[in-house]
N, C-alpha and C. Protein backbone atom coordinates (compact mmCIF):
# COMPACT_ATOMS: atom_id res chain seq x y z
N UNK A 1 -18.29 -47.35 43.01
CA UNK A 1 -19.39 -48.16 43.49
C UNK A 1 -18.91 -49.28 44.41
N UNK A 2 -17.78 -49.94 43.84
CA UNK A 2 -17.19 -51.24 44.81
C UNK A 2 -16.02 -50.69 45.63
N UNK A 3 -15.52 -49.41 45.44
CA UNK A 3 -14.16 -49.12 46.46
C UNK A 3 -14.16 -49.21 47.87
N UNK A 4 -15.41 -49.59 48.40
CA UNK A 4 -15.35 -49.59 49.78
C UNK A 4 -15.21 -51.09 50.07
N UNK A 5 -14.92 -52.09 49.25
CA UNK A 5 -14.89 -53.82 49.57
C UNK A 5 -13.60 -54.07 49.85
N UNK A 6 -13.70 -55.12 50.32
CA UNK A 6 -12.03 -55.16 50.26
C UNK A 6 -11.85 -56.27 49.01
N UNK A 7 -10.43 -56.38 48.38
CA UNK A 7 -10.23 -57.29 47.49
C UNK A 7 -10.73 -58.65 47.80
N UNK A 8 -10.42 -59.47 48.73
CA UNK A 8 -11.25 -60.88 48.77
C UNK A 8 -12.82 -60.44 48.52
N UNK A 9 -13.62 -59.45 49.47
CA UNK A 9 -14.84 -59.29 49.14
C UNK A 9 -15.85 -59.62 48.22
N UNK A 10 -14.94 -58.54 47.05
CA UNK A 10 -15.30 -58.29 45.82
C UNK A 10 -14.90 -59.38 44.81
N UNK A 11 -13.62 -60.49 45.03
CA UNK A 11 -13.42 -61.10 44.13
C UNK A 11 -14.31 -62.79 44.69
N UNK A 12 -14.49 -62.56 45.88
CA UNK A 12 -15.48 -63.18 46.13
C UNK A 12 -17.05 -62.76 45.68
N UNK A 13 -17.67 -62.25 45.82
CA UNK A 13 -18.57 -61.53 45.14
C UNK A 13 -18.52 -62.26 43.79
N UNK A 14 -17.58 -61.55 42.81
CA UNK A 14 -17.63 -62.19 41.38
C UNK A 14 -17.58 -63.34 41.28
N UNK A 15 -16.96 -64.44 42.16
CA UNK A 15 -17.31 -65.72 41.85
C UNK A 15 -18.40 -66.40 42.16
N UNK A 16 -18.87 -65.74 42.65
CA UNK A 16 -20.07 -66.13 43.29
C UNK A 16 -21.34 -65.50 42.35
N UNK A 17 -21.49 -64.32 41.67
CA UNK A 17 -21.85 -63.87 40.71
C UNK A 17 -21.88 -64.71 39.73
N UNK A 18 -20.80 -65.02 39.10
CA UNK A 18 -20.58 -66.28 37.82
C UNK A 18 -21.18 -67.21 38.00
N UNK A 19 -21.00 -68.06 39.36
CA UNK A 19 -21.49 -69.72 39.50
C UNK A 19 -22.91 -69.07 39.33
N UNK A 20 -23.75 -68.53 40.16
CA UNK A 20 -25.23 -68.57 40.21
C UNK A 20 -25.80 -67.84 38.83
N UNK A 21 -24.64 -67.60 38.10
CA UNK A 21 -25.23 -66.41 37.06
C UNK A 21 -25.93 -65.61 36.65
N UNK A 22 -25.54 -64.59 37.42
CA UNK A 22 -26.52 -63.32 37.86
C UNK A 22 -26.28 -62.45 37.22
N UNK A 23 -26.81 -61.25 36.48
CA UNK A 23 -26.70 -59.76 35.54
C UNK A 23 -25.55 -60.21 35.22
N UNK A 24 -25.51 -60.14 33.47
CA UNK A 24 -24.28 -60.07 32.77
C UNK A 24 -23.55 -58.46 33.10
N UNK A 25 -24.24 -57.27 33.03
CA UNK A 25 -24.30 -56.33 33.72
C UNK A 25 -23.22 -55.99 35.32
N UNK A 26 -23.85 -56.75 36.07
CA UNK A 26 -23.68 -56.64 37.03
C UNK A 26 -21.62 -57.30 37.38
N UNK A 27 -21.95 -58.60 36.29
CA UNK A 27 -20.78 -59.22 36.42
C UNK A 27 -19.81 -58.07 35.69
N UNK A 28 -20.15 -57.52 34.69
CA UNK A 28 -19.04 -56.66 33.90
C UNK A 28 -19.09 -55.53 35.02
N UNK A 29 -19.62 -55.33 35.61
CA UNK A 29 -19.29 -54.12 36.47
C UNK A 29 -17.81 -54.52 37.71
N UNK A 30 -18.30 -55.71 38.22
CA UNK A 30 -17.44 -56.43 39.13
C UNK A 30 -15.99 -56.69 38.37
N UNK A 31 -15.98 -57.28 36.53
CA UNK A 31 -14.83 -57.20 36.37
C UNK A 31 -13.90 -55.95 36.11
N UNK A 32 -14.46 -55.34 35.94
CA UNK A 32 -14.14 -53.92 35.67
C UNK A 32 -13.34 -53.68 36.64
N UNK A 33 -14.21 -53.52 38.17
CA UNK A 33 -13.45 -52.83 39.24
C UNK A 33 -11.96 -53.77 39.99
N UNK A 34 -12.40 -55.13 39.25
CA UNK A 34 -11.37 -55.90 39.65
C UNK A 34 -10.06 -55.38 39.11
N UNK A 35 -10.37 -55.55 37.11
CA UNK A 35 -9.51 -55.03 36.59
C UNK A 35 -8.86 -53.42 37.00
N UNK A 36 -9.55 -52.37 37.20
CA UNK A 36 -9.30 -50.55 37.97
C UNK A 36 -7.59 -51.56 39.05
N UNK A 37 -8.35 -52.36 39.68
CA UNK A 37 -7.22 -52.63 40.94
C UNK A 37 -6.52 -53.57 40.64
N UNK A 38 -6.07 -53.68 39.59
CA UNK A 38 -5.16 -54.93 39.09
C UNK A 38 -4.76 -56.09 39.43
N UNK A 39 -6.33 -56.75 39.75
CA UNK A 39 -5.82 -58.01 40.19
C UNK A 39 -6.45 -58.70 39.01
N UNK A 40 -5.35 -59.74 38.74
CA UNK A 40 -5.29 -60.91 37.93
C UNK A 40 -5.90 -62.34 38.06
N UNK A 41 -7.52 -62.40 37.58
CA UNK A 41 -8.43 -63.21 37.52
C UNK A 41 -7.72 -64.07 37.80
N UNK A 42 -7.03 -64.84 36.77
CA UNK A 42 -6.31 -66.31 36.25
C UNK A 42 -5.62 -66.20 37.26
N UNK A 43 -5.10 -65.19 38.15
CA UNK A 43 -3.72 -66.25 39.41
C UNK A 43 -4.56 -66.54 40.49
N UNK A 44 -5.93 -65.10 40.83
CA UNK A 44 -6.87 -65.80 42.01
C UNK A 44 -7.52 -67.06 41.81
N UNK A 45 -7.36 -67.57 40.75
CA UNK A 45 -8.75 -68.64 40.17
C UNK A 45 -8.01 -69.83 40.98
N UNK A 46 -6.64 -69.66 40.58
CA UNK A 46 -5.76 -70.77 40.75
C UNK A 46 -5.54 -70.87 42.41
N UNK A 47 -5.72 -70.09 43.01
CA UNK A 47 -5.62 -69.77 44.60
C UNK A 47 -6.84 -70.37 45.12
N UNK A 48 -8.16 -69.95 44.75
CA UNK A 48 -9.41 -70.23 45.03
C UNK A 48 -9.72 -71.96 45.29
């Protein structure tokens, strides 16, 4: 569903998802595909 984003995209997306807090749904879908591509919430958070 998300493989066509690129990683900032999508991990943009999810933060942006969270702050406005939109579909719990929707957000577990986003972490999911984050997690599929192994990027590590806690080091982007710290980048962001």
């Amino acid at each position: 569903m998300f493989s066509s984003m690129s990683n900032k995209v999508l991990i943009d997306t999810y933060f942006n998802a969270v702050n406005l807090k939109l579909d719990e749904d929707f957000i577990k879908l986003l972490e999911e595909e984050i997690v599929r591509r192994g990027i590590q919430l806690d080091k982007v958070e710290r980048m962001v």
